[in-house]
Every structure is written in structure tokens, then in C-alpha cells.
C-alpha atoms as a PDB file:
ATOM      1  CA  UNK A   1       0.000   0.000   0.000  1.00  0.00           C
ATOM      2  CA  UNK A   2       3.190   2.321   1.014  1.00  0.00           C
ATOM      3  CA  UNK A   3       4.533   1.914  -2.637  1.00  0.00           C
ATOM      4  CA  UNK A   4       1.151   3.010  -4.243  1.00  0.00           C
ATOM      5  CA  UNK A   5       0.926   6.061  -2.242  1.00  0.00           C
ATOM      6  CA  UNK A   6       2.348   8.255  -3.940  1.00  0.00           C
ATOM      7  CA  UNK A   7       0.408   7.721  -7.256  1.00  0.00           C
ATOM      8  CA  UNK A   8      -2.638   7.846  -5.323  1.00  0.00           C
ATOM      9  CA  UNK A   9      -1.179  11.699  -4.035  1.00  0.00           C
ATOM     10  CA  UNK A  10      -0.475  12.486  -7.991  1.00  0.00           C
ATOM     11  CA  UNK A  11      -4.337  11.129  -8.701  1.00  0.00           C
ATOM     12  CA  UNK A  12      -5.885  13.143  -5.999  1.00  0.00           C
ATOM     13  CA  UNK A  13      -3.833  16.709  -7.024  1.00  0.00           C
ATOM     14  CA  UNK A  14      -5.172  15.727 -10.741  1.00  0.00           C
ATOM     15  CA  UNK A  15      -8.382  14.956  -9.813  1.00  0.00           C
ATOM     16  CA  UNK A  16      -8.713  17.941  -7.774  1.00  0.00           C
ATOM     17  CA  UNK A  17      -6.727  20.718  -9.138  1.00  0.00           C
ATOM     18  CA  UNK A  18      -9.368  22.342 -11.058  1.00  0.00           C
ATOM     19  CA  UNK A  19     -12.052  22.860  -8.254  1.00  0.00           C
ATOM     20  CA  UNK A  20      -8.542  24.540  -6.312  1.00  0.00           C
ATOM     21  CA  UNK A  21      -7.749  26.439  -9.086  1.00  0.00           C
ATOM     22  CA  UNK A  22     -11.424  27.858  -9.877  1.00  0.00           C
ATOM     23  CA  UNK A  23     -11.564  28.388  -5.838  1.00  0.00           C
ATOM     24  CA  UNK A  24      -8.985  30.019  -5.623  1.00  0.00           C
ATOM     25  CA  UNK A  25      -9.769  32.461  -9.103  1.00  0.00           C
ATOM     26  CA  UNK A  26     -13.094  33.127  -7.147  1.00  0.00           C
ATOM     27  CA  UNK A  27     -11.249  35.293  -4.790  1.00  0.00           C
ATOM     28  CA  UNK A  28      -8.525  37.140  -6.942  1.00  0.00           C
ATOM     29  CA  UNK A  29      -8.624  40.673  -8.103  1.00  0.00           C
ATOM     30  CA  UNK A  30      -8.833  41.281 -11.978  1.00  0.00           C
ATOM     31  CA  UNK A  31      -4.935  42.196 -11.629  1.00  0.00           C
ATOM     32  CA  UNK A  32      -4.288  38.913  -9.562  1.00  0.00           C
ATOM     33  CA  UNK A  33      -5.709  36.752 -12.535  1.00  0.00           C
ATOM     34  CA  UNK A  34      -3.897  38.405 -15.036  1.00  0.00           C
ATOM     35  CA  UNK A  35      -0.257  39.086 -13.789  1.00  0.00           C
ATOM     36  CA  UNK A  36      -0.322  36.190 -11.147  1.00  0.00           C
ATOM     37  CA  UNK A  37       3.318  36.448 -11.046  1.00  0.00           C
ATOM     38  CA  UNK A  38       3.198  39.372  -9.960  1.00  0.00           C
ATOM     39  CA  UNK A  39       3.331  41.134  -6.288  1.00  0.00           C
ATOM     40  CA  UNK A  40       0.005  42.540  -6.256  1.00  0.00           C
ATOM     41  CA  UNK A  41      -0.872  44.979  -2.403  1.00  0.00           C
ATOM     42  CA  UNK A  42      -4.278  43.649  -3.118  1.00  0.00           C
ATOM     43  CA  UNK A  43      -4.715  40.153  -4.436  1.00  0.00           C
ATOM     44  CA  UNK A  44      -7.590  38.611  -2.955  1.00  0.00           C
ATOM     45  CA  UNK A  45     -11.251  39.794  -2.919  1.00  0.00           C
ATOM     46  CA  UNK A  46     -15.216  38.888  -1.845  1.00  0.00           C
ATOM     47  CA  UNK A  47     -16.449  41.237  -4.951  1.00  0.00           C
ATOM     48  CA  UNK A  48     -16.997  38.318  -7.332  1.00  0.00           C
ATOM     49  CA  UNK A  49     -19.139  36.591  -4.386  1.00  0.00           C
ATOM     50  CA  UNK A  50     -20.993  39.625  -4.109  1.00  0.00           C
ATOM     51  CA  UNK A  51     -21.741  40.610  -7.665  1.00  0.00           C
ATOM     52  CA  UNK A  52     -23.519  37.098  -8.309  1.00  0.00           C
ATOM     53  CA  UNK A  53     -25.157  36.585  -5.376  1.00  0.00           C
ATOM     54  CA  UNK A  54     -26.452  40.611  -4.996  1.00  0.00           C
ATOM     55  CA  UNK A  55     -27.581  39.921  -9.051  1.00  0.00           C
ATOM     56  CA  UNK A  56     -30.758  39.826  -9.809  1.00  0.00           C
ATOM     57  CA  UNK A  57     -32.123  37.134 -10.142  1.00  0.00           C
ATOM     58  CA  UNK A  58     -29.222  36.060  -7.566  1.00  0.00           C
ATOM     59  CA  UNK A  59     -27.334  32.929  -8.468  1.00  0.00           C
ATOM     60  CA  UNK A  60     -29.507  31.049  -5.869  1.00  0.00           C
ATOM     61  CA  UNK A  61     -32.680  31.072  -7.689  1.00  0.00           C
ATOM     62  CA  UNK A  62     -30.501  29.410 -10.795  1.00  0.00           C
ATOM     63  CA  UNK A  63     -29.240  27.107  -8.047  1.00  0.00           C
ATOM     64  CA  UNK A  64     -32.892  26.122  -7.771  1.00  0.00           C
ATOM     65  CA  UNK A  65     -34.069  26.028 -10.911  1.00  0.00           C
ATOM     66  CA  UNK A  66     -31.245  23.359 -11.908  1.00  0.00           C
ATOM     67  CA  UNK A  67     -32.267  21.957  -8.494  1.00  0.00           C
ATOM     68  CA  UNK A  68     -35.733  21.652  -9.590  1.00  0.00           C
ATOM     69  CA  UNK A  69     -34.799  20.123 -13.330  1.00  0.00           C
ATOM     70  CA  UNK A  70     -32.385  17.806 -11.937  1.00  0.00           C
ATOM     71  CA  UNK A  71     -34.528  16.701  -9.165  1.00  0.00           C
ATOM     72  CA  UNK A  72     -37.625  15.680 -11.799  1.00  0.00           C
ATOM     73  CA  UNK A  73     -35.634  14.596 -14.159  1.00  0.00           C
ATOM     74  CA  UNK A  74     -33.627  11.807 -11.700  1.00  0.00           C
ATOM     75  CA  UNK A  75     -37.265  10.947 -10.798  1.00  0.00           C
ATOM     76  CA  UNK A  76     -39.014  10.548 -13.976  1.00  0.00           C
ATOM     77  CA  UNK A  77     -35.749   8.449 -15.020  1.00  0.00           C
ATOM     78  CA  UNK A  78     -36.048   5.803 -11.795  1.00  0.00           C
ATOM     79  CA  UNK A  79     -39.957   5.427 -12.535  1.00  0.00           C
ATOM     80  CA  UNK A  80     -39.310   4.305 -15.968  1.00  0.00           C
ATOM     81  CA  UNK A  81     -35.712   2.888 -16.141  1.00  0.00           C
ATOM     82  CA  UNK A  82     -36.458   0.653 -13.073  1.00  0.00           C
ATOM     83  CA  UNK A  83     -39.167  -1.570 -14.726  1.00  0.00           C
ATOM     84  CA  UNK A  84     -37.209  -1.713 -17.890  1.00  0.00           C
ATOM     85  CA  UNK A  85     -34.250  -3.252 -16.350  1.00  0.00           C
ATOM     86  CA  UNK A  86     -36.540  -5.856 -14.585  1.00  0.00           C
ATOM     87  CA  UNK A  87     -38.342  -6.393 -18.176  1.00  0.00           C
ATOM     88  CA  UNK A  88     -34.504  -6.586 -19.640  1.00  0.00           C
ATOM     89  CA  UNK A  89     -33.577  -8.855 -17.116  1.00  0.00           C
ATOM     90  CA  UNK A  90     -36.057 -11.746 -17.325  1.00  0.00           C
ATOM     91  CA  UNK A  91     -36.355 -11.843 -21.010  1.00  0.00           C
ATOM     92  CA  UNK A  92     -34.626 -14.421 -23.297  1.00  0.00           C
ATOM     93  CA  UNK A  93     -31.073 -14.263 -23.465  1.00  0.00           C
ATOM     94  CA  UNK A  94     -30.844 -13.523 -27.533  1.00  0.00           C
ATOM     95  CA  UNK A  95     -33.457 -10.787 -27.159  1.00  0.00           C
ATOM     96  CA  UNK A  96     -31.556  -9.190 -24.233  1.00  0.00           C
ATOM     97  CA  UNK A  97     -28.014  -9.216 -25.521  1.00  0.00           C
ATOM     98  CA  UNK A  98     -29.441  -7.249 -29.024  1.00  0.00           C
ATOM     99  CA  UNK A  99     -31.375  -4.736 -26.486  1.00  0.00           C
ATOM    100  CA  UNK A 100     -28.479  -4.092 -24.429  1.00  0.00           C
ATOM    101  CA  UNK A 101     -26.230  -3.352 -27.822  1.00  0.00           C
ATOM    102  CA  UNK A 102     -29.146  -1.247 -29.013  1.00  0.00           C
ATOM    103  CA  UNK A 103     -29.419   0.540 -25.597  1.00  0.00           C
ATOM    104  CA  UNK A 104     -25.394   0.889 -25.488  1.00  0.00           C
ATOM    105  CA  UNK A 105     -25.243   2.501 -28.951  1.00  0.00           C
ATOM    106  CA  UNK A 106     -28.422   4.603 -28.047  1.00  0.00           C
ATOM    107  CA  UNK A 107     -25.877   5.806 -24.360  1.00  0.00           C
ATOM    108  CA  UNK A 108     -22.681   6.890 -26.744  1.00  0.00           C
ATOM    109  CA  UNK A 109     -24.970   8.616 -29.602  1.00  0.00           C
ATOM    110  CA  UNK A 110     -24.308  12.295 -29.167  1.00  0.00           C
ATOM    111  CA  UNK A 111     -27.136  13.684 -28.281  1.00  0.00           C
ATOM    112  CA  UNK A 112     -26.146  17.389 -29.915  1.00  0.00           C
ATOM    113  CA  UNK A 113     -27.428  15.593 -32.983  1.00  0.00           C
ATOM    114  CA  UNK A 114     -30.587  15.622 -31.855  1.00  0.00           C
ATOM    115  CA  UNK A 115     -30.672  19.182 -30.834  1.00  0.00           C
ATOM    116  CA  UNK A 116     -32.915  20.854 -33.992  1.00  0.00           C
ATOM    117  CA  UNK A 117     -35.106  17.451 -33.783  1.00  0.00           C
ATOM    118  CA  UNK A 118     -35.589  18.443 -29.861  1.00  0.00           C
ATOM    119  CA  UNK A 119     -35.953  22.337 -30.222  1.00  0.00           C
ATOM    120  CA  UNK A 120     -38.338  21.676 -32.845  1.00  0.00           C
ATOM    121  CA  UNK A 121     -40.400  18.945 -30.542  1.00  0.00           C
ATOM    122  CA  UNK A 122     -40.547  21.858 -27.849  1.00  0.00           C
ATOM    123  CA  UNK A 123     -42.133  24.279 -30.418  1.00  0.00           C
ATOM    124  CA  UNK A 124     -44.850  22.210 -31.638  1.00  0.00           C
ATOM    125  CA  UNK A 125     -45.348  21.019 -28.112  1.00  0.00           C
ATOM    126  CA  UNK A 126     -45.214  24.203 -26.700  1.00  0.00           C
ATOM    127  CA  UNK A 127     -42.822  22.710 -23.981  1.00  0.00           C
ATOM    128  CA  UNK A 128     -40.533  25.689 -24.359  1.00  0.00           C
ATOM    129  CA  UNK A 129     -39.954  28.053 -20.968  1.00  0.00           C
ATOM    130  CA  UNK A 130     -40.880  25.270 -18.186  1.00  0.00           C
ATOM    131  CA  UNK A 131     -38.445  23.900 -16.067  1.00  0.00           C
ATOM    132  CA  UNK A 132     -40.590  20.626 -15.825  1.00  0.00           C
ATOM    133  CA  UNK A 133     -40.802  20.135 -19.714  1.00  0.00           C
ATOM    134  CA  UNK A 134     -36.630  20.318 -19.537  1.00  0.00           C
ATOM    135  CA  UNK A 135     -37.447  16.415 -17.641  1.00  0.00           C
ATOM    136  CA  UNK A 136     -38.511  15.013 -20.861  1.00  0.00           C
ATOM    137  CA  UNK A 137     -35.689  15.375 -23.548  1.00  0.00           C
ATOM    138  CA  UNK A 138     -33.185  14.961 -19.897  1.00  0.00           C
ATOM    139  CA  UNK A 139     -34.721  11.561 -18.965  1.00  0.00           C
ATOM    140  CA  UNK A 140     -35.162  10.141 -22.272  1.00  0.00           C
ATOM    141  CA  UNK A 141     -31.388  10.445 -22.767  1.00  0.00           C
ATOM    142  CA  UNK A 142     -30.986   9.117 -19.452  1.00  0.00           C
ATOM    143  CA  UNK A 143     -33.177   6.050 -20.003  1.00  0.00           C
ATOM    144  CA  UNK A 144     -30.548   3.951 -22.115  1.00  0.00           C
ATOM    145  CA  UNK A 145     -27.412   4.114 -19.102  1.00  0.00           C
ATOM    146  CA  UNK A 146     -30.080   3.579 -16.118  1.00  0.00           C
ATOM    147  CA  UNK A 147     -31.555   0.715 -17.883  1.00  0.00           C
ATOM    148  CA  UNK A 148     -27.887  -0.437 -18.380  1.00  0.00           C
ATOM    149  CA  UNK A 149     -26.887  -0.359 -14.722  1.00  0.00           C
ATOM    150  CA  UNK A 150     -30.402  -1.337 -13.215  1.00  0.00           C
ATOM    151  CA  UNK A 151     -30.717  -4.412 -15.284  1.00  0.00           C
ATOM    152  CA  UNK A 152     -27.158  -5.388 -14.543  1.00  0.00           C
ATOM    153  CA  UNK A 153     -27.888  -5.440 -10.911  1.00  0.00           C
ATOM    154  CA  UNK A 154     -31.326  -6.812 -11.082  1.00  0.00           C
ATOM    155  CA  UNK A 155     -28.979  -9.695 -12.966  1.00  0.00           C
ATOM    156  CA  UNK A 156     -26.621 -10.318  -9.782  1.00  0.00           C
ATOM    157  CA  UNK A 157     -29.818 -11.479  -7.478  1.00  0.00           C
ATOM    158  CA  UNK A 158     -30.860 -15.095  -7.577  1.00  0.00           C
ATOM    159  CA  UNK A 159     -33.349 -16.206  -9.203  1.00  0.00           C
ATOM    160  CA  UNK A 160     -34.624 -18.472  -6.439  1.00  0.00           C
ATOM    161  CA  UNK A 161     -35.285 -14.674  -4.345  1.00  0.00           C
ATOM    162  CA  UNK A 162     -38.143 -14.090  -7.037  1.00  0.00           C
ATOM    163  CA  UNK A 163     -39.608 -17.550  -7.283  1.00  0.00           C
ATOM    164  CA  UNK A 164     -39.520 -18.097  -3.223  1.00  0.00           C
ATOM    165  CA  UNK A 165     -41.751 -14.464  -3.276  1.00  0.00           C
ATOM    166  CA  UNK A 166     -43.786 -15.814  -5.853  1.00  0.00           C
ATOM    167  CA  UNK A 167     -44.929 -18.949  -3.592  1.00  0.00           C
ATOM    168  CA  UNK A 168     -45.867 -16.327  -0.782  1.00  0.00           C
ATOM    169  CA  UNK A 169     -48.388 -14.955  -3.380  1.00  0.00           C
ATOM    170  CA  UNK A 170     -46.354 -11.724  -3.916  1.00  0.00           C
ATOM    171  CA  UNK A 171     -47.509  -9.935  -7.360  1.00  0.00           C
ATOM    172  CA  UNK A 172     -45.272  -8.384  -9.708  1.00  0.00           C
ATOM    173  CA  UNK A 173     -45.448  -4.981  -7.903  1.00  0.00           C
ATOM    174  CA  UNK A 174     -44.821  -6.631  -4.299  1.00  0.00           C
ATOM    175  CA  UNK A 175     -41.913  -8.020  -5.499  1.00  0.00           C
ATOM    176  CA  UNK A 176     -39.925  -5.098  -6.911  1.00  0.00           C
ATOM    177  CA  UNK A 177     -41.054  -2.764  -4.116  1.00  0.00           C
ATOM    178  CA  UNK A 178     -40.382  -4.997  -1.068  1.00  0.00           C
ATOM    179  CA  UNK A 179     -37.747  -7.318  -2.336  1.00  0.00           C
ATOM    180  CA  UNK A 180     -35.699  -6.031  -5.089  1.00  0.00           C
ATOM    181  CA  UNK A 181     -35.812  -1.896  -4.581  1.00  0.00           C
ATOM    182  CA  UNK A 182     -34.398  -2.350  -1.560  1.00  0.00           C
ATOM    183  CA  UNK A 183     -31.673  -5.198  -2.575  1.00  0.00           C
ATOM    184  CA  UNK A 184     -30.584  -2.658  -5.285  1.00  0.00           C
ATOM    185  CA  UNK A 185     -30.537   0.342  -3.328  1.00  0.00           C
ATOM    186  CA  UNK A 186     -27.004   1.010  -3.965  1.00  0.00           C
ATOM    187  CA  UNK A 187     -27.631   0.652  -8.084  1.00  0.00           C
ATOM    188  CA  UNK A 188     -30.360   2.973  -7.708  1.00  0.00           C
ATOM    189  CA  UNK A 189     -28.268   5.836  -5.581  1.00  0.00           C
ATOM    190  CA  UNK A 190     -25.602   5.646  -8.680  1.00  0.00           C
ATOM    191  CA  UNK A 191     -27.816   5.853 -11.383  1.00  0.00           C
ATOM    192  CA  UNK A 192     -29.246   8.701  -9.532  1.00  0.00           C
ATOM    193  CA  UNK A 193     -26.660  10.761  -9.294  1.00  0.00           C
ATOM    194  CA  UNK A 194     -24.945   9.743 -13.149  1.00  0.00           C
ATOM    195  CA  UNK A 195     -28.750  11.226 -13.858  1.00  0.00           C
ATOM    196  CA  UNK A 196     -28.681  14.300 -11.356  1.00  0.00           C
ATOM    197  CA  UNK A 197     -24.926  15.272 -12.961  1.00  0.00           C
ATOM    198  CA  UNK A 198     -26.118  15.117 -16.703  1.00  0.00           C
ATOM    199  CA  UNK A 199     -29.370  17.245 -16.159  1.00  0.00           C
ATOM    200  CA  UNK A 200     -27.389  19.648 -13.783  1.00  0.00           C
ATOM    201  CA  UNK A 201     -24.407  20.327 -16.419  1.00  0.00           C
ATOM    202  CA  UNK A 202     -26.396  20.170 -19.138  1.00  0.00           C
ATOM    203  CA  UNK A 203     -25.901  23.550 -21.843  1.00  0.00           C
ATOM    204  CA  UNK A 204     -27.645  23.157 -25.103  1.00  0.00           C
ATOM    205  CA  UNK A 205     -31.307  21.772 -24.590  1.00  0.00           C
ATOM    206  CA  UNK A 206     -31.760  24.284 -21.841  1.00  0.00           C
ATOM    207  CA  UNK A 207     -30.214  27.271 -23.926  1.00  0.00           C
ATOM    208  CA  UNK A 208     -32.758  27.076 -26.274  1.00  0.00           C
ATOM    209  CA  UNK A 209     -35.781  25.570 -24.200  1.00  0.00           C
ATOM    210  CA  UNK A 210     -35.791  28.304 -21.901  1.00  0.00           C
ATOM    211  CA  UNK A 211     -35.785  32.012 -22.336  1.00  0.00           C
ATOM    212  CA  UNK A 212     -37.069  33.710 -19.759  1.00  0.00           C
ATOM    213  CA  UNK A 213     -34.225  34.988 -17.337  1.00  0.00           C
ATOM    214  CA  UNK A 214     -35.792  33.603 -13.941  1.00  0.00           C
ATOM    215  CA  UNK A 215     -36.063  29.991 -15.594  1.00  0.00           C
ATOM    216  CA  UNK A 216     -32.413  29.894 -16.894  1.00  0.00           C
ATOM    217  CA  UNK A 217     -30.809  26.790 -15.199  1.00  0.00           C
ATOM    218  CA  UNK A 218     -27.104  27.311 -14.096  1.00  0.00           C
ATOM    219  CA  UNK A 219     -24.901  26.558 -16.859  1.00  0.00           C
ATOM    220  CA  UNK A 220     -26.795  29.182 -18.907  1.00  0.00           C
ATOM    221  CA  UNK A 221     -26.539  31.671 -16.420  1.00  0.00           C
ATOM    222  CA  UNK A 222     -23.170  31.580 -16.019  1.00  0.00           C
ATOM    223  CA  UNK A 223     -22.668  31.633 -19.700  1.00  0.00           C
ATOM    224  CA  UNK A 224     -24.558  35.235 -19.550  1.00  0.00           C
ATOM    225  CA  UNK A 225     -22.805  36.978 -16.264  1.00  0.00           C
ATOM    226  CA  UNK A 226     -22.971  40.296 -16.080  1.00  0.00           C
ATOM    227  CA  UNK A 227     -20.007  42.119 -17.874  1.00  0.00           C
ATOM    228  CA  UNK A 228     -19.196  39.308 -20.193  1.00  0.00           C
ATOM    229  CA  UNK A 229     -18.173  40.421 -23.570  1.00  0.00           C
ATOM    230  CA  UNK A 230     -15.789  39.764 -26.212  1.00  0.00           C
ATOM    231  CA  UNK A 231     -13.486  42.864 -24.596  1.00  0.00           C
ATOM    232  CA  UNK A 232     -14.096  42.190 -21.085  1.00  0.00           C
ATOM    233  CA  UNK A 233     -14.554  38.544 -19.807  1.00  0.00           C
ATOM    234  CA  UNK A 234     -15.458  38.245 -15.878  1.00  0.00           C
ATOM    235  CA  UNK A 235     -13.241  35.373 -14.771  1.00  0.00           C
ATOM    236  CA  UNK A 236     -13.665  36.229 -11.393  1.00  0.00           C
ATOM    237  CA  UNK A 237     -17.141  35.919 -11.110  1.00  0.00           C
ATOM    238  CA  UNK A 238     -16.900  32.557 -13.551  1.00  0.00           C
ATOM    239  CA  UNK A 239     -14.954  30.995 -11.124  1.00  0.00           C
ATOM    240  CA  UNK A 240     -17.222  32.000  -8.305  1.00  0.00           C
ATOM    241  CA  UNK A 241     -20.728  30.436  -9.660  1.00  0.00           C
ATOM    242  CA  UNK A 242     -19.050  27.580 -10.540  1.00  0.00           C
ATOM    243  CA  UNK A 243     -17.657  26.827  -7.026  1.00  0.00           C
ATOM    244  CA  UNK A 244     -20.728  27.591  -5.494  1.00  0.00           C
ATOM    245  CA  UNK A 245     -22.672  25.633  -8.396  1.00  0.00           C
ATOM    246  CA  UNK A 246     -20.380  22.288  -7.826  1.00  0.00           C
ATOM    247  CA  UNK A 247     -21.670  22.891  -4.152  1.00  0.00           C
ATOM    248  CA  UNK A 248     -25.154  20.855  -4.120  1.00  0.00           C
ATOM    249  CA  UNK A 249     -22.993  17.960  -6.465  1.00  0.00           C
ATOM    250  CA  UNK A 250     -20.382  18.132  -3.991  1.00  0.00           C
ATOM    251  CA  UNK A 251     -22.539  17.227  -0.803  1.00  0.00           C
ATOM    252  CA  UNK A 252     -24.514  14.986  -2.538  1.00  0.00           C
ATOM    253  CA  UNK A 253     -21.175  12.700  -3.473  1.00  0.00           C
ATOM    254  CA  UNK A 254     -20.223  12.874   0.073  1.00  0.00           C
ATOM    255  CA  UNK A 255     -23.376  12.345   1.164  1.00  0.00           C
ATOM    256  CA  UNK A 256     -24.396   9.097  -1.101  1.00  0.00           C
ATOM    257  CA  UNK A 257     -20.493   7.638  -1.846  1.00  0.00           C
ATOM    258  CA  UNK A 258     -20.673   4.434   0.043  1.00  0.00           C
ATOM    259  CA  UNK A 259     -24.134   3.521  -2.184  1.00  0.00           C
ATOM    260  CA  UNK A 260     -22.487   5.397  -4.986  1.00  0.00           C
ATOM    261  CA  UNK A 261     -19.102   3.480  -4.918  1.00  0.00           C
ATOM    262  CA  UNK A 262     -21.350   0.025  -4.693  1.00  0.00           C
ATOM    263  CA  UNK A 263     -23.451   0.749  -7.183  1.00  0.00           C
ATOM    264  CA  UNK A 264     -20.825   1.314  -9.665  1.00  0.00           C
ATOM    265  CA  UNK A 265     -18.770  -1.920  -8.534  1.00  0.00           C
ATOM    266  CA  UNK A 266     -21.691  -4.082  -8.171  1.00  0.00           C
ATOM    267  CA  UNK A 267     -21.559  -7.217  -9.496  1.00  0.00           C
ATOM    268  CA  UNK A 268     -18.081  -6.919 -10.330  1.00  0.00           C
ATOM    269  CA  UNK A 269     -16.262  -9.439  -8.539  1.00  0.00           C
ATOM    270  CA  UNK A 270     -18.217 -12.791  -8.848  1.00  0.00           C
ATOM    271  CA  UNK A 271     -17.720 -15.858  -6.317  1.00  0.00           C
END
């Protein structure tokens, strides 16, 4: 363990240098991020803090609006990914190998393909300006990855389980709600937060879906920050929306990382 340590030191500066360097940006002068070689009497700063949070709207009601879409959209997802993977899991072997390539292909298509198909859906649905209708397009590119991982843990559990509920006289619903939702709990925390971290990041569906500037979800309202123009680019205040945007993904990985961390390596190690 000694002789890995040090590459596990190298991994974590990696992995976190970015957030460190964006933190610290959030707190340096204009002259601090552009000479910051230099000996500056006043490097460091609270103005970016205070120009996005005393905006208006304030960056907290974009907080909650990607709150809200990323909230719906994770739920919409479990409802209908979670009785997918059971359907994907107890059909015929053939006929779930071909959906499973299907559903893989459907996870790595890129999705900014779709984008005049989907802007043109919200027009002639008149979906356009709700933070609700942003949990449609969200989930259904969700679907194909949740079904993945779901099915692939609904896989792992015995067979027998299912069967010995069956004999008790348990129906279908019985026996995902008391007997499998609960044996896959860590699967469904993952999923959950792989669907939380797509809806919350994502830029183009909600740039043209919503309009109005109270609805904007974060990533569009940082794009439009006060001050930002070809001659003058706010880096200071960048840096500050994004740290406190990374905040709510931030507690919930520390929050959820034992389920997330099993989830992920479920079914893994066999025997």
C-alpha cells in the first residue's frame, strides 16, 4: 500500500486541481488573474461573491431552478428505467443481448445531434420556458445508461429470491417494491446521481428551451454573467458560480459515496 501512495497523491492533485484552481480564481482581483506572477498589495477579494449573489435574479434562484430540473428529471428516469431493467432482465437471453447493444449505442450517440429534432419537438409542443418540460428530452437520454446499470444489478440477485416471493403470493409490484428496490438500493443511488450530474451540467437543450431569465438553469446563467463580452470577460465571477454551483454535487457525493461506490462496482467481482 506504502509503494502506491504516492500515485494515489499524484491522482488526488489531478483529480482535484481544477475545483482549487477555480476556488482560488473566485477570490482574486482582476490584476491577480492576469499578472499572477506578480506582487500585487491587493490580491484577494469577496467582490466576485458579491456581484452574483447581490444579481438579480441572484445565483440562488438558478441554483434552484437546476435543483428543480435535476430533481424531476432523476425521478421521472427511476420510474421508468427501473421496470425496464426488470423487463430486460427476465427476457430471453438472444433478445436481451441485441437490447443491451441497441441501448449501449443509443448511451454513446451524441445527443447534440438531436438538438434541432428536440428544439423543434418543444415548439410544436409548446414545452418551451418550463423547467418541468426540460425532464422530458433529460430523462429520455438518461433512459438507455439507467436501464444499463439497473438491469445489470437486477442480474446479480438469484433467481430463487423471485420464485420463493412468488410462492408467498407476492404480485409483480410486491416483489420489486419490497424485495428487489431495496436489494438494489445502492444501483439505484448511482444511477441517480450519473442522472442528477447530466441534467445539472447540461448547456444546449436548456439554452434554447428556456428564455425567460428567472427559468435559466445554471450553466446558462453563467454563460450570460454580467459584464461578459468579447473585450471584457469576468473570470472572477466565472470561477465563483461555478464553485458555489459544484456545491449541491459536492454534498450529494459525500453524502451518497458508500451507495455510490457500490453501485458502480456491483456485481463486479463474482464468487
Amino acid at each position: 500500500m506504502k509503494s502506491k501512495r504516492p500515485l494515489i497523491i499524484v491522482l488526488l492533485i489531478w483529480s482535484l486541481a481544477p475545483f482549487l484552481w477555480q476556488l482560488y480564481t473566485s477570490f482574486c482581483t482582476p490584476d491577480a488573474i492576469s499578472k499572477p506572477f506578480t506582487l500585487l498589495s491587493s490580491r484577494f477579494t469577496f467582490d466576485n461573491y458579491k456581484l452574483i449573489i447581490s444579481s438579480e435574479p441572484s445565483i440562488w434562484k438558478y441554483i434552484v431552478n437546476s435543483l428543480i430540473v435535476g430533481l424531476t428529471t432523476t425521478f421521472l428516469t427511476l420510474i421508468l428505467a427501473t421496470p425496464a431493467a426488470y423487463s430486460l432482465s427476465r427476457i430471453n437471453k438472444k433478445a436481451a443481448y441485441i437490447t443491451r447493444i441497441m441501448l449501449l449505442l443509443s448511451a454513446l450517440f451524441p445527443y447534440v445531434i438531436l438538438f434541432l429534432a428536440l428544439l423543434e419537438m418543444a415548439r410544436a409542443l409548446n414545452l418551451s420556458n418550463s423547467l418541468l418540460a426540460l425532464a422530458i428530452p433529460y430523462s429520455s437520454l438518461s433512459l438507455p445508461l439507467a436501464i444499463l446499470i439497473l438491469s445489470s444489478a437486477i442480474n446479480d440477485l438469484p433467481m430463487e429470491m423471485e420464485e420463493a416471493a412468488k410462492l408467498e403470493g407476492l404480485k409483480l409490484w410486491d416483489r420489486l417494491r419490497l424485495i428487489f428496490l431495496p436489494i438494489i438500493r445502492p444501483a439505484l443511488a448511482s444511477t441517480s446521481i450519473l442522472v442528477f450530474i447530466f441534467s445539472w451540467n447540461e448547456y444546449p437543450i436548456s439554452l434554447t428551451w428556456i428564455s425567460k431569465p428567472d427559468l435559466l438553469t445554471l450553466p446558462v446563467a453563467i454563460a450570460r454573467i454580467a459584464g461578459s463580452s468579447v473585450y471584457l470577460i469576468p473570470y472572477g465571477a466565472y470561477a465563483a458560480a461555478t464553485v458555489l454551483g459544484s456545491l449541491p454535487l459536492i454534498f450529494l457525493v459525500i453524502i451518497f459515496q458508500k451507495q455510490i461506490i457500490s453501485g458502480l462496482t456491483q456485481g463486479a467481482i463474482k464468487g
